[in-house]
N, C-alpha and C. Protein backbone atom coordinates (compact mmCIF):
# COMPACT_ATOMS: atom_id res chain seq x y z
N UNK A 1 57.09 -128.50 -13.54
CA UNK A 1 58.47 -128.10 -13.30
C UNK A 1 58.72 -126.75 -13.98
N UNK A 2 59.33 -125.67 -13.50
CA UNK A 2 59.60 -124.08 -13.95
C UNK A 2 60.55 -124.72 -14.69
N UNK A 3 60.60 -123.76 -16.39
CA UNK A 3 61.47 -124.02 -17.01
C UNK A 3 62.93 -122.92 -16.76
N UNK A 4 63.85 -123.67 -16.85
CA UNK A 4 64.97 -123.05 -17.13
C UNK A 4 64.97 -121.64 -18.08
N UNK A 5 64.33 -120.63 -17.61
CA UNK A 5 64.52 -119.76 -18.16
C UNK A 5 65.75 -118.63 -18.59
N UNK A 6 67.09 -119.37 -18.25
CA UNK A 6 67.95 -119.02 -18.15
C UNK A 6 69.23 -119.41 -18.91
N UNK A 7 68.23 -120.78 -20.04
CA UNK A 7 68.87 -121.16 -21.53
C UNK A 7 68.09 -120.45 -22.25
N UNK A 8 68.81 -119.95 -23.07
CA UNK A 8 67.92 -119.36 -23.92
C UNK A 8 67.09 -120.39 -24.66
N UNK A 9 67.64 -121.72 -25.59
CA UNK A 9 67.65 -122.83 -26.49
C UNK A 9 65.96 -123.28 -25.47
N UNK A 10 65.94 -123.56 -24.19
CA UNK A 10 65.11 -123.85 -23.57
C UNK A 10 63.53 -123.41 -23.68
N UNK A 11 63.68 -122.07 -23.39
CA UNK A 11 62.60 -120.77 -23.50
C UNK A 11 62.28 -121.12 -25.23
N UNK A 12 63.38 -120.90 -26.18
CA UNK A 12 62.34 -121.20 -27.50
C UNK A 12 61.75 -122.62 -27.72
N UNK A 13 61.84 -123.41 -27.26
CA UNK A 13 61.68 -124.85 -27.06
C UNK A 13 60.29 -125.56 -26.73
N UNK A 14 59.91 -124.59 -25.74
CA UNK A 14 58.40 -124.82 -25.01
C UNK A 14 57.12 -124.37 -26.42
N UNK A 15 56.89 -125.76 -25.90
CA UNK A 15 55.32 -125.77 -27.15
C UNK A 15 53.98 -126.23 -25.88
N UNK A 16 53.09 -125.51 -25.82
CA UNK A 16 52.05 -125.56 -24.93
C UNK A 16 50.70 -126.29 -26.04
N UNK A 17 50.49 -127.16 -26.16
CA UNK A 17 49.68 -127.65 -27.20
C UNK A 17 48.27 -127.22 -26.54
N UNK A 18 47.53 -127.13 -27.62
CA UNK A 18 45.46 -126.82 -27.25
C UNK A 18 45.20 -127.94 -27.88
N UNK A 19 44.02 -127.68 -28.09
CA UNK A 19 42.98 -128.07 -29.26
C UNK A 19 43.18 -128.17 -30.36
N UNK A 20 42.85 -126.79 -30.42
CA UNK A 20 43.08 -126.06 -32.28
C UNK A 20 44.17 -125.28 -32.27
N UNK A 21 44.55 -125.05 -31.30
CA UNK A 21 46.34 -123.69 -31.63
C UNK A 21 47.50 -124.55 -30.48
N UNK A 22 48.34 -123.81 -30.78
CA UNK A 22 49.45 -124.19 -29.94
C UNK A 22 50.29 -122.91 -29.33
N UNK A 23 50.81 -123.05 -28.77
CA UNK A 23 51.81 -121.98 -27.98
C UNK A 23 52.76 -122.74 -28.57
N UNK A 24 53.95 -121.73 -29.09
CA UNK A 24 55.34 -122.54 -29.39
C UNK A 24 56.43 -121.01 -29.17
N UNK A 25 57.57 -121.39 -28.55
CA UNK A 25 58.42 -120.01 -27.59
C UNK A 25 58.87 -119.53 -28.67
N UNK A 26 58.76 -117.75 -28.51
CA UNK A 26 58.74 -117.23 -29.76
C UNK A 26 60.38 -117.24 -30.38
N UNK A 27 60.89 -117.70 -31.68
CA UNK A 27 62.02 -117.48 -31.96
C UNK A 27 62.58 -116.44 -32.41
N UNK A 28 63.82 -116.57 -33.15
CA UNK A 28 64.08 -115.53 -33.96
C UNK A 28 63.82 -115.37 -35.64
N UNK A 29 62.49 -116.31 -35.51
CA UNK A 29 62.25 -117.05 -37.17
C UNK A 29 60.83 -116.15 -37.11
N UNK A 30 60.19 -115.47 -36.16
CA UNK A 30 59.10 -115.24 -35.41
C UNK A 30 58.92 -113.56 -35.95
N UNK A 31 59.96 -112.99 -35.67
CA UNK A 31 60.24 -111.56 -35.58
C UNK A 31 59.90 -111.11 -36.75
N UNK A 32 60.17 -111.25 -38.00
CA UNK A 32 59.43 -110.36 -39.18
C UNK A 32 58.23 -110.47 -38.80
N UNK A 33 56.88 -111.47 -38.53
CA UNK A 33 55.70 -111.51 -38.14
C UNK A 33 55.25 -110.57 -37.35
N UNK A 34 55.94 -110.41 -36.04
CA UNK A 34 55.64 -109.66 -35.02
C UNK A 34 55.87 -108.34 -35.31
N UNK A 35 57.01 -107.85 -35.95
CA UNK A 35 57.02 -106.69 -36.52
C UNK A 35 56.05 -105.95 -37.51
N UNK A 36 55.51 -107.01 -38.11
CA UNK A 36 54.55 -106.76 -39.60
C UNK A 36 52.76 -105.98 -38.46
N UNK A 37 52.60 -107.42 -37.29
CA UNK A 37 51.42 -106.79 -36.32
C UNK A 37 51.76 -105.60 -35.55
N UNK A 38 52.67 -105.33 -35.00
CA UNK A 38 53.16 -104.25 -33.80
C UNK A 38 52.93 -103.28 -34.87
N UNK A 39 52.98 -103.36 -36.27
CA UNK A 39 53.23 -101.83 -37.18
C UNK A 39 52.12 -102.05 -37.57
N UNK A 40 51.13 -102.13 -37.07
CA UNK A 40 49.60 -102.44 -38.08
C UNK A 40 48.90 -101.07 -37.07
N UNK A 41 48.75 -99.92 -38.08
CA UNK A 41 47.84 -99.08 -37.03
C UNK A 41 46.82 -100.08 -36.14
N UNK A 42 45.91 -100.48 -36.53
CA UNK A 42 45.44 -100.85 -35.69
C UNK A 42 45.18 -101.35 -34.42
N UNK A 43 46.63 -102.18 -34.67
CA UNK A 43 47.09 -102.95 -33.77
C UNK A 43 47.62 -101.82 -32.71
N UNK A 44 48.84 -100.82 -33.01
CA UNK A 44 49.60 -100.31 -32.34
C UNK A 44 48.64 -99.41 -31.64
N UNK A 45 47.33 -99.06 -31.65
CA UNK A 45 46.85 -98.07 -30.93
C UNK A 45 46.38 -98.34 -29.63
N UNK A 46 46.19 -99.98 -29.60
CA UNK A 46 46.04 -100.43 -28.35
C UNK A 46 46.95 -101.08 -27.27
N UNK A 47 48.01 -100.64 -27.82
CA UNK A 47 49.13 -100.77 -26.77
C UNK A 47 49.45 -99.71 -26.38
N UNK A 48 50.17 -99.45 -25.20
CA UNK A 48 51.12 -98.29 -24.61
C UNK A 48 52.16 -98.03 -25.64
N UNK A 49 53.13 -99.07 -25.82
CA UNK A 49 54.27 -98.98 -26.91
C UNK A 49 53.57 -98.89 -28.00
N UNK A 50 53.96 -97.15 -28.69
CA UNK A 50 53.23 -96.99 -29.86
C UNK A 50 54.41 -97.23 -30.58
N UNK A 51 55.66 -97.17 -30.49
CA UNK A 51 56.96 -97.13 -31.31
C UNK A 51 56.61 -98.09 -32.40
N UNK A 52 57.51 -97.41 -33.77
CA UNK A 52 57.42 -98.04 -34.79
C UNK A 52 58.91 -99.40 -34.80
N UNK A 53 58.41 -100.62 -34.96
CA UNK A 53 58.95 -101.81 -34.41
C UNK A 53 60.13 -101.64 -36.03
N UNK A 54 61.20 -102.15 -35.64
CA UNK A 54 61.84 -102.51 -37.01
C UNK A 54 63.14 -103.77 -37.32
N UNK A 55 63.40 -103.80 -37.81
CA UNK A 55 64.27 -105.13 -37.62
C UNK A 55 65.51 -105.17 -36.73
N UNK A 56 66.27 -103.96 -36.60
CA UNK A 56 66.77 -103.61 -35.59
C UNK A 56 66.80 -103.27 -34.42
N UNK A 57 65.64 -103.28 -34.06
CA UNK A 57 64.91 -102.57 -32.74
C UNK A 57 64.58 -104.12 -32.06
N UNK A 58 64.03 -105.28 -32.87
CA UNK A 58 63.68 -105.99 -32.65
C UNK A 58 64.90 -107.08 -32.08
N UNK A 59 66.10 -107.32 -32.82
CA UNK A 59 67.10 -107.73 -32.88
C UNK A 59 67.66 -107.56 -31.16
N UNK A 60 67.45 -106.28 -31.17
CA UNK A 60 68.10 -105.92 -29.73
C UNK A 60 67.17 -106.76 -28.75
N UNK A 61 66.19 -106.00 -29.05
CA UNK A 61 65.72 -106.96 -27.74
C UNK A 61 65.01 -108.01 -27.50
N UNK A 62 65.12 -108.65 -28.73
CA UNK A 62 65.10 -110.51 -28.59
C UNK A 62 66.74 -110.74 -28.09
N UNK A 63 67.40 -110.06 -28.25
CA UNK A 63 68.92 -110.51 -27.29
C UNK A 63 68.54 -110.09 -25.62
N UNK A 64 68.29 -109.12 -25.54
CA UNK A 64 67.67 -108.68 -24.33
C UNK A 64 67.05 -110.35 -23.35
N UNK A 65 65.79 -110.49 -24.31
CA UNK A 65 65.01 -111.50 -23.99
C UNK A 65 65.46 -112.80 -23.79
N UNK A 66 65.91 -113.55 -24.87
CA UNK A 66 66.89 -114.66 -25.00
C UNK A 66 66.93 -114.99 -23.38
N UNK A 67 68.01 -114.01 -22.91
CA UNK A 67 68.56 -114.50 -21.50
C UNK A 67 67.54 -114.03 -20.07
N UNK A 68 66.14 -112.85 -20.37
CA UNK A 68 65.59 -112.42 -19.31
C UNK A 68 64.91 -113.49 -18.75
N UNK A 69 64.84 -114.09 -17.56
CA UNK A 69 64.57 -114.87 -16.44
C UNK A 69 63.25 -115.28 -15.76
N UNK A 70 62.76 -113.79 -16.37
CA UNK A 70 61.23 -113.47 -16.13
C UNK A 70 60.27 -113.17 -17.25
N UNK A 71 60.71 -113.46 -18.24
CA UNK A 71 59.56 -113.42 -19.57
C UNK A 71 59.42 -114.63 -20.27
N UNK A 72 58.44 -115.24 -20.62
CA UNK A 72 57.99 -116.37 -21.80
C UNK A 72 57.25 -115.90 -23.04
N UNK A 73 57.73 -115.50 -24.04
CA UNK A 73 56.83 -114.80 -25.32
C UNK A 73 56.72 -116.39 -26.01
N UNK A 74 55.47 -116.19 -26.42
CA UNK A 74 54.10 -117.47 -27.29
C UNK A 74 54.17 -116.95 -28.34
N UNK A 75 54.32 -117.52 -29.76
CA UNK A 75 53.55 -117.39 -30.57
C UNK A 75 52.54 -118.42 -30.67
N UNK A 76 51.47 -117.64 -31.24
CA UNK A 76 49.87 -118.57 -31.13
C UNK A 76 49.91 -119.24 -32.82
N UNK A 77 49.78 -120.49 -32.81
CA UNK A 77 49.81 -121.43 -33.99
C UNK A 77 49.02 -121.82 -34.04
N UNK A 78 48.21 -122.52 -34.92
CA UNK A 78 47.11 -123.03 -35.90
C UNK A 78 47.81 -124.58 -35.70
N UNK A 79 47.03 -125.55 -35.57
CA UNK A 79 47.50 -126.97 -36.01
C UNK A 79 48.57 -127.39 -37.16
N UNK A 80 47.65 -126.51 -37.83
CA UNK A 80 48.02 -126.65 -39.77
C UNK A 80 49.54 -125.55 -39.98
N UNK A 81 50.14 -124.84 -38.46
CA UNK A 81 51.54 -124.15 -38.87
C UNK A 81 51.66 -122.93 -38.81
N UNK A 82 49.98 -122.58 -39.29
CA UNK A 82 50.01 -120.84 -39.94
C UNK A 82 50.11 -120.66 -38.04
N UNK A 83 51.13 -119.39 -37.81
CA UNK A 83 51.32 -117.96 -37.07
C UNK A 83 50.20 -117.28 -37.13
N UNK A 84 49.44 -117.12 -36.27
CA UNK A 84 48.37 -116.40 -36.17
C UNK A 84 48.87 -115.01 -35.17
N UNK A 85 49.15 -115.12 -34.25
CA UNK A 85 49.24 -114.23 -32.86
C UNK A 85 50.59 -114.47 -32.13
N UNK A 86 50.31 -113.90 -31.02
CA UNK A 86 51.61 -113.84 -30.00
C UNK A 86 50.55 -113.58 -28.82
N UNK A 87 51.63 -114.14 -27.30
CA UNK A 87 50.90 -113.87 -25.93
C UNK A 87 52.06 -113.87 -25.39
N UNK A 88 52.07 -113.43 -24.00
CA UNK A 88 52.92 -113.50 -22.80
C UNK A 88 53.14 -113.59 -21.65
N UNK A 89 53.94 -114.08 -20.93
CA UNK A 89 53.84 -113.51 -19.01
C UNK A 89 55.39 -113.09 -19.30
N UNK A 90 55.29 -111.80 -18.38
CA UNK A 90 56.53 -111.30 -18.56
C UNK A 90 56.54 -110.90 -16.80
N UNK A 91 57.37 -110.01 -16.26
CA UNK A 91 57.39 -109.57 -15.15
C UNK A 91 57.90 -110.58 -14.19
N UNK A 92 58.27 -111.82 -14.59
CA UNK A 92 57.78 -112.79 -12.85
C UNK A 92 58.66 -112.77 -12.02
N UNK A 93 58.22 -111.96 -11.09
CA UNK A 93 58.42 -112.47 -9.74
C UNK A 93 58.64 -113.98 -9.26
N UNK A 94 59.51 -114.62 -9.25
CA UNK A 94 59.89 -116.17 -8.63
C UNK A 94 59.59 -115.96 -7.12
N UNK A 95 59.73 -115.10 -6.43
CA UNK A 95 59.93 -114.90 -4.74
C UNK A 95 58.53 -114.49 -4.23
N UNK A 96 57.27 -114.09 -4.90
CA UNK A 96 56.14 -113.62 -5.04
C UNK A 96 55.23 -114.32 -5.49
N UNK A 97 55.95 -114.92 -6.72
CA UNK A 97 55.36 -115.71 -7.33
C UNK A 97 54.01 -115.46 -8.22
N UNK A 98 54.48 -113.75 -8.68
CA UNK A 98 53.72 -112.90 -10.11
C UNK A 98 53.81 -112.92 -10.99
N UNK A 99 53.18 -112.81 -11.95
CA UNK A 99 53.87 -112.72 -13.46
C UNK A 99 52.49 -111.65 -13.87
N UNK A 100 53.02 -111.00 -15.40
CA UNK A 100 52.02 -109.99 -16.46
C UNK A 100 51.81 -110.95 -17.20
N UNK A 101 50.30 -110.79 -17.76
CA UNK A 101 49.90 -110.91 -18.78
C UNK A 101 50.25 -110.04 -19.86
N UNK A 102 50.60 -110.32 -21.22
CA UNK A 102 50.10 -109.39 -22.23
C UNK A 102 50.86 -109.65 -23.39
N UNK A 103 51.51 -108.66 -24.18
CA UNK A 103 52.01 -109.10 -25.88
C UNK A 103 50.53 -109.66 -26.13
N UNK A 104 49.40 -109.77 -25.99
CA UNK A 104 48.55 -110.43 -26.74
C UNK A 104 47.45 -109.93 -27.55
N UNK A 105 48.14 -110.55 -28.88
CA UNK A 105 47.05 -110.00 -30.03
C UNK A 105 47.06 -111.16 -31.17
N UNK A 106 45.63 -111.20 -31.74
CA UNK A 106 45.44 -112.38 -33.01
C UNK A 106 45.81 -111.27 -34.13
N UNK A 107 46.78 -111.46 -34.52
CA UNK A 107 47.37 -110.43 -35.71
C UNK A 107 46.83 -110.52 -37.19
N UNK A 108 46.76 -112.11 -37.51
CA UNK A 108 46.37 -112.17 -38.74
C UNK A 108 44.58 -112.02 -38.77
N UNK A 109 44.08 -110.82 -39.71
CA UNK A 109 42.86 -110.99 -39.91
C UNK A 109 41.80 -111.84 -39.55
N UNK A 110 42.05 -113.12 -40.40
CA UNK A 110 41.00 -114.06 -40.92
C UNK A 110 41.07 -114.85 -39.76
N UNK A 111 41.62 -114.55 -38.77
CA UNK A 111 41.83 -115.63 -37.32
C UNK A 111 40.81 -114.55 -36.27
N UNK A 112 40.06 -113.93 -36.50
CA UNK A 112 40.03 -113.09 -35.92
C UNK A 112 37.85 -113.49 -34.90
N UNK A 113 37.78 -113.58 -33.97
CA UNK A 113 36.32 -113.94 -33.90
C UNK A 113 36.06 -115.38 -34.31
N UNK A 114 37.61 -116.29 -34.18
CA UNK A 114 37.26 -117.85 -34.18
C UNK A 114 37.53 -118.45 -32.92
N UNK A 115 37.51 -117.58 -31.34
CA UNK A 115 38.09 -118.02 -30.54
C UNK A 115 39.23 -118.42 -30.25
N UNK A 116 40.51 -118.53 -31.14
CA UNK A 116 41.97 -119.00 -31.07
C UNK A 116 42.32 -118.19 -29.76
N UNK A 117 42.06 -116.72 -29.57
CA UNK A 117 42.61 -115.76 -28.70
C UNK A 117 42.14 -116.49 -27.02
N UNK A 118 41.04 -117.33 -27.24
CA UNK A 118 40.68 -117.26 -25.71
C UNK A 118 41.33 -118.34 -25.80
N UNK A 119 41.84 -119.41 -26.77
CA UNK A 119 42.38 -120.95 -26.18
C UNK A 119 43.57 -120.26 -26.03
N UNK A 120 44.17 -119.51 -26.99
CA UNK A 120 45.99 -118.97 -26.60
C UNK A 120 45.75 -118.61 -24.94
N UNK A 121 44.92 -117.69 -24.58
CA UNK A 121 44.76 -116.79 -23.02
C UNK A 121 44.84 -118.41 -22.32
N UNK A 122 43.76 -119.09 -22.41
CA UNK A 122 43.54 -120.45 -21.44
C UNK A 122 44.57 -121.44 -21.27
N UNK A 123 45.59 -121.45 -22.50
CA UNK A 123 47.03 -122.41 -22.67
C UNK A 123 47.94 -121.29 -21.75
N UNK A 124 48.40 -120.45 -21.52
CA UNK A 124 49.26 -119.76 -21.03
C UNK A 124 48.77 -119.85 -19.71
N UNK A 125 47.45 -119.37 -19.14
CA UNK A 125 47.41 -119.07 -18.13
C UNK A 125 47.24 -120.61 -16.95
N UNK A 126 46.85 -121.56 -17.90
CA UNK A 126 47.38 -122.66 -17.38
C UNK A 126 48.30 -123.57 -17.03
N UNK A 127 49.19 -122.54 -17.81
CA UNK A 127 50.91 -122.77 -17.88
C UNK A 127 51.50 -122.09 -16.69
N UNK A 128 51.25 -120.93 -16.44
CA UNK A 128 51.36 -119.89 -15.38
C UNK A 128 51.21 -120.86 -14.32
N UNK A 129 49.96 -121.46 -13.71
CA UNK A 129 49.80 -121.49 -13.01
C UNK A 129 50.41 -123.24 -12.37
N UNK A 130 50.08 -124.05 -13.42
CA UNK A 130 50.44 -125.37 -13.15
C UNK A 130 52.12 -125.94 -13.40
N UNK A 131 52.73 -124.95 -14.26
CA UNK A 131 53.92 -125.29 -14.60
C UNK A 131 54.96 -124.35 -13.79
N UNK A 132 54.43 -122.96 -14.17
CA UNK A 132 55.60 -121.82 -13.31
C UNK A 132 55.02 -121.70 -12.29
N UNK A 133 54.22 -122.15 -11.45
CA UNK A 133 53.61 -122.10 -9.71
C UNK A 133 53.58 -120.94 -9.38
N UNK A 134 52.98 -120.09 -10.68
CA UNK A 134 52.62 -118.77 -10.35
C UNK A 134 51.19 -118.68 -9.30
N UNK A 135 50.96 -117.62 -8.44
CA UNK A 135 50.07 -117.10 -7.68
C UNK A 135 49.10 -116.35 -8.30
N UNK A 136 49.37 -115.56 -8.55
CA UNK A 136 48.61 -114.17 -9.56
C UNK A 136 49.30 -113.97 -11.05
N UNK A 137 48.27 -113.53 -11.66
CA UNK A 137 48.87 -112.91 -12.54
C UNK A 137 47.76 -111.88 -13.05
N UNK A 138 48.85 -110.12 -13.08
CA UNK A 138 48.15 -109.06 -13.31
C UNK A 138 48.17 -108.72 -14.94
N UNK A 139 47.34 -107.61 -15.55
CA UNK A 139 47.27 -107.41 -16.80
C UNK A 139 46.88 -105.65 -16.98
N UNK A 140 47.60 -104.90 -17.59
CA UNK A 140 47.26 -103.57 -18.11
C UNK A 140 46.55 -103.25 -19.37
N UNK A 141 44.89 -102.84 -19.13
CA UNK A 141 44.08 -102.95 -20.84
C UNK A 141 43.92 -101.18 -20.32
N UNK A 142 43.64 -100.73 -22.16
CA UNK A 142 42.92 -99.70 -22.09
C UNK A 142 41.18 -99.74 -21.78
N UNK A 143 40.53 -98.72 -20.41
CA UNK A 143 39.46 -99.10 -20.30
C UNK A 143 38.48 -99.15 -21.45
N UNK A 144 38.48 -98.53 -22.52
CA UNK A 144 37.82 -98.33 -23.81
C UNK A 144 37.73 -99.35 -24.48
N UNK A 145 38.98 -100.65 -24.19
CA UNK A 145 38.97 -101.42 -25.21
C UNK A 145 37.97 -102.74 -24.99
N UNK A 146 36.72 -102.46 -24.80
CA UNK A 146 35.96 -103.18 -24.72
C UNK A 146 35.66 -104.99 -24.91
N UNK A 147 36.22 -105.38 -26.05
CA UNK A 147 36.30 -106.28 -26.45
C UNK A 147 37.69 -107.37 -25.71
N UNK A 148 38.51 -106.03 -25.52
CA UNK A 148 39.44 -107.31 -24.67
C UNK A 148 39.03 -107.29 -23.02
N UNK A 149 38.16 -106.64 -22.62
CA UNK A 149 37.92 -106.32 -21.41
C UNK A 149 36.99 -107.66 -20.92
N UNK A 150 35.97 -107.91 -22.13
CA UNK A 150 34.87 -109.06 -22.07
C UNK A 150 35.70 -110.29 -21.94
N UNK A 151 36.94 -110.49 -22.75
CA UNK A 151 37.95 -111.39 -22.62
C UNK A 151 38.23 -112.04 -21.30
N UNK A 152 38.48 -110.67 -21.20
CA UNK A 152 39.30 -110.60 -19.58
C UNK A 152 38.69 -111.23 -18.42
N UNK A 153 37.57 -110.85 -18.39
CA UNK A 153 36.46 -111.08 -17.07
C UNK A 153 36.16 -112.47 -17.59
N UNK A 154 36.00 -112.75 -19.09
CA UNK A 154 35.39 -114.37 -18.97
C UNK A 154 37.16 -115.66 -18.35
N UNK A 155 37.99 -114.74 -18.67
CA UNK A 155 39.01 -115.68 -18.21
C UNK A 155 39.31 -115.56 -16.64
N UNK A 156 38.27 -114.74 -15.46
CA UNK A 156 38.29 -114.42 -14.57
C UNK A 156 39.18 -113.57 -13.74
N UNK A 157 39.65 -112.50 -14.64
CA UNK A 157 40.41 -111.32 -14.02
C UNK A 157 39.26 -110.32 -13.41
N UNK A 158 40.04 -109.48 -12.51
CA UNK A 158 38.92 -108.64 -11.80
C UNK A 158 39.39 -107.54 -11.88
N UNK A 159 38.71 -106.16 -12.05
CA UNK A 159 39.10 -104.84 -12.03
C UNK A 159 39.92 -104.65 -10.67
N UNK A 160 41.16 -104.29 -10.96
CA UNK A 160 41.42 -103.95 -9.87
C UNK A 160 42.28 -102.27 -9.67
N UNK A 161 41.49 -101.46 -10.57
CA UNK A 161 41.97 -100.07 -10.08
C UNK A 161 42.43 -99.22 -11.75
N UNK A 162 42.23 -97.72 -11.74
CA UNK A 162 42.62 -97.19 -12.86
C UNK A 162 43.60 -96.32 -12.40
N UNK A 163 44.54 -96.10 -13.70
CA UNK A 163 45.85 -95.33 -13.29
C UNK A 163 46.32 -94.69 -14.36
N UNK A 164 46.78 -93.27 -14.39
CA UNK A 164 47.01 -92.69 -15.92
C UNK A 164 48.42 -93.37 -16.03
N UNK A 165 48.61 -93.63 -17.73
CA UNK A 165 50.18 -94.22 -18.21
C UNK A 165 50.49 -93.32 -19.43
N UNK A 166 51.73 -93.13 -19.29
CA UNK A 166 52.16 -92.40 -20.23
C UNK A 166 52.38 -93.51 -21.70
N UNK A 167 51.92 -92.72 -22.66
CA UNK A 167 52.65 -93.82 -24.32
C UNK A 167 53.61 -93.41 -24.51
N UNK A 168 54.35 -94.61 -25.77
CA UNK A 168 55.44 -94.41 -26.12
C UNK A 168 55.92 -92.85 -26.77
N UNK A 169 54.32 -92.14 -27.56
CA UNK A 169 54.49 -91.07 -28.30
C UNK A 169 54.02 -89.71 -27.22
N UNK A 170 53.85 -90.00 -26.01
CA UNK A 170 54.25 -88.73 -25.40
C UNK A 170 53.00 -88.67 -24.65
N UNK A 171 51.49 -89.12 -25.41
CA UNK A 171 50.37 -88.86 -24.46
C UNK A 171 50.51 -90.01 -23.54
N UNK A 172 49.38 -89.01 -22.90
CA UNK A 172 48.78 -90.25 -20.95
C UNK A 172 47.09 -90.80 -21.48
N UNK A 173 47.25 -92.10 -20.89
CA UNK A 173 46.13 -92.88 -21.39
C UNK A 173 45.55 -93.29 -20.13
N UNK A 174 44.48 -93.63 -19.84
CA UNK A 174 43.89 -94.27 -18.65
C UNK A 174 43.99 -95.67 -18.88
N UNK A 175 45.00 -96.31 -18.30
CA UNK A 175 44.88 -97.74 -18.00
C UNK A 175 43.76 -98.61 -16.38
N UNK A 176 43.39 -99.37 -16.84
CA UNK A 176 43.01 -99.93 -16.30
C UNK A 176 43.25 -101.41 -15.34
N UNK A 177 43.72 -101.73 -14.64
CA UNK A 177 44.71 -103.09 -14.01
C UNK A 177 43.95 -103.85 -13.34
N UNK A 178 43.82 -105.36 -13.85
CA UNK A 178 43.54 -106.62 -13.77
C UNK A 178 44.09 -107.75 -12.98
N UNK A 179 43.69 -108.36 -12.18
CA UNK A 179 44.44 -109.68 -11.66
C UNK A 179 43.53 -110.54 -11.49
N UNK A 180 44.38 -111.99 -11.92
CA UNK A 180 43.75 -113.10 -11.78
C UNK A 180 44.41 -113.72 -10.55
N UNK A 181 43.79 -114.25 -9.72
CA UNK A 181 44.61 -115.72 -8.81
C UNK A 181 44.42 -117.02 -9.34
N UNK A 182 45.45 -118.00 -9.53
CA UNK A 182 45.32 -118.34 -10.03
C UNK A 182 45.97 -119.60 -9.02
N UNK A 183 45.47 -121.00 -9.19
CA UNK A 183 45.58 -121.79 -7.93
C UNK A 183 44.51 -123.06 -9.10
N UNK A 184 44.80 -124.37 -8.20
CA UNK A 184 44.09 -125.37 -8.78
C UNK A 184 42.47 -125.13 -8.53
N UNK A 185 42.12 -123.76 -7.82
CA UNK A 185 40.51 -123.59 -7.80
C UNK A 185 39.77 -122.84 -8.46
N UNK A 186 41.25 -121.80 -8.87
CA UNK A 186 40.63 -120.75 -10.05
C UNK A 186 41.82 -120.22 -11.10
N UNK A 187 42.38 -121.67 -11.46
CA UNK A 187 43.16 -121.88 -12.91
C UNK A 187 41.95 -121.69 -14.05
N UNK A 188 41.83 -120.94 -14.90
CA UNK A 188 40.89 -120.65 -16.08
C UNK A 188 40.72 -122.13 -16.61
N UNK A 189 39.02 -122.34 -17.17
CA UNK A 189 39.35 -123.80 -17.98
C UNK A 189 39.41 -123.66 -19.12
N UNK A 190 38.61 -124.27 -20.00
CA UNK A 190 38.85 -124.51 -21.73
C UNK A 190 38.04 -124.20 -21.91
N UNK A 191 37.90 -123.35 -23.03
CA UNK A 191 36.93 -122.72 -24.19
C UNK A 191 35.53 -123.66 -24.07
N UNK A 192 34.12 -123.10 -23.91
CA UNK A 192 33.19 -124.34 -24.29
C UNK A 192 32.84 -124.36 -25.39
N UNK A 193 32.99 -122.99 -26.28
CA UNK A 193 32.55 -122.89 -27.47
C UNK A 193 33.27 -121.83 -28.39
N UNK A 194 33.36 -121.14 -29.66
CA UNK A 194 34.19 -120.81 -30.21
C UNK A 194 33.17 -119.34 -30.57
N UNK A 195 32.22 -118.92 -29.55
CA UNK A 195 31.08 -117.95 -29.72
C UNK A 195 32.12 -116.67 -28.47
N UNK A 196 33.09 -117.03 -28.03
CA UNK A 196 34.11 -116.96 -27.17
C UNK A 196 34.77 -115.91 -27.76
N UNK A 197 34.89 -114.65 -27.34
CA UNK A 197 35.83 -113.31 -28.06
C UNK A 197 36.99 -114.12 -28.32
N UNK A 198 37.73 -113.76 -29.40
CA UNK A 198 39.31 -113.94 -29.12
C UNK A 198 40.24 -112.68 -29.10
């Protein structure tokens, strides 16, 4: 059943359980976290949005979000509570029946190369497909970024074309664009092993 994306109370509500992590809808208890990764050089160089995130910036547009119709933001949880990451489908199309991949990054260090990232990718995109009766769902990586690219293809996205994008700080980057179909024949399955990029 598509959730009511149009309570807000609803959207933070949804917990997508795994294995070892959980999806739980990101709140407003969430946001110092996400702010702390989005400002992590590291982090920020592999997104388009290079902007420096801040508590006000954030404020706005978790109000923004709250009520948008077409986005589900994850934070990625540990059994044991700890916030590890964040994921997303944003974009969706209901009449098409599209949604984006992305927001996705394992933020905290020590989570990093334990596979959590591919069960978060495999809980969402099985959500996508079995819960929101999504069709496709596309994804924008930088081609360089190697490691999420290996991601990508093992969760069965396919190259589908390069395109220059402008960043938040003014340069053009070569993006690269991804789609999965996604259907009860080629819904992604579960992790077999934890040798699995995250």
């Amino acid at each position: 059943m598509r959730p009511n994306l149009r309570r807000a109370e609803t959207k933070h509500e949804i917990v997508l359980a795994g294995r070892r992590v959980d999806l739980v809808g990101l709140g407003e208890r969430h946001l110092p976290l996400v702010i702390a990764w989005r400002n992590n050089p590291a982090v920020r160089h592999r997104f388009f949005n290079r902007r420096i995130f801040t508590a006000a910036s954030q404020a706005e547009w978790f109000a923004r979000y709250a009520v948008d119709p077409t986005a589900l933001n994850f934070v990625i949880a540990l059994k044991n509570g700890r916030t590890i990451g964040m994921v997303a489908i944003s974009k969706i199309d209901w009449r098409e029946r599209t949604g984006e991949f992305g927001r996705f990054l394992i933020g905290d260090p020590l989570s990093l190369g334990r596979g959590y990232g591919w069960e978060a990718a495999g809980l969402i995109l099985d959500f996508a497909s079995t819960e929101l009766q999504l069709r496709s769902i596309s994804l924008v990586v930088m081609p360089d970024n190697a490691h999420a690219l290996r991601l990508y293809r093992k969760l069965g996205f396919v190259e589908a074309g390069t395109f220059p994008r402008e960043t938040s700080d003014g340069t053009t980057e070569l993006a690269q664009r991804m789609v999965l179909a996604l259907g009860s024949a080629s819904a992604p399955g579960s992790p077999k092993s934890d040798s699995v990029p995250s």
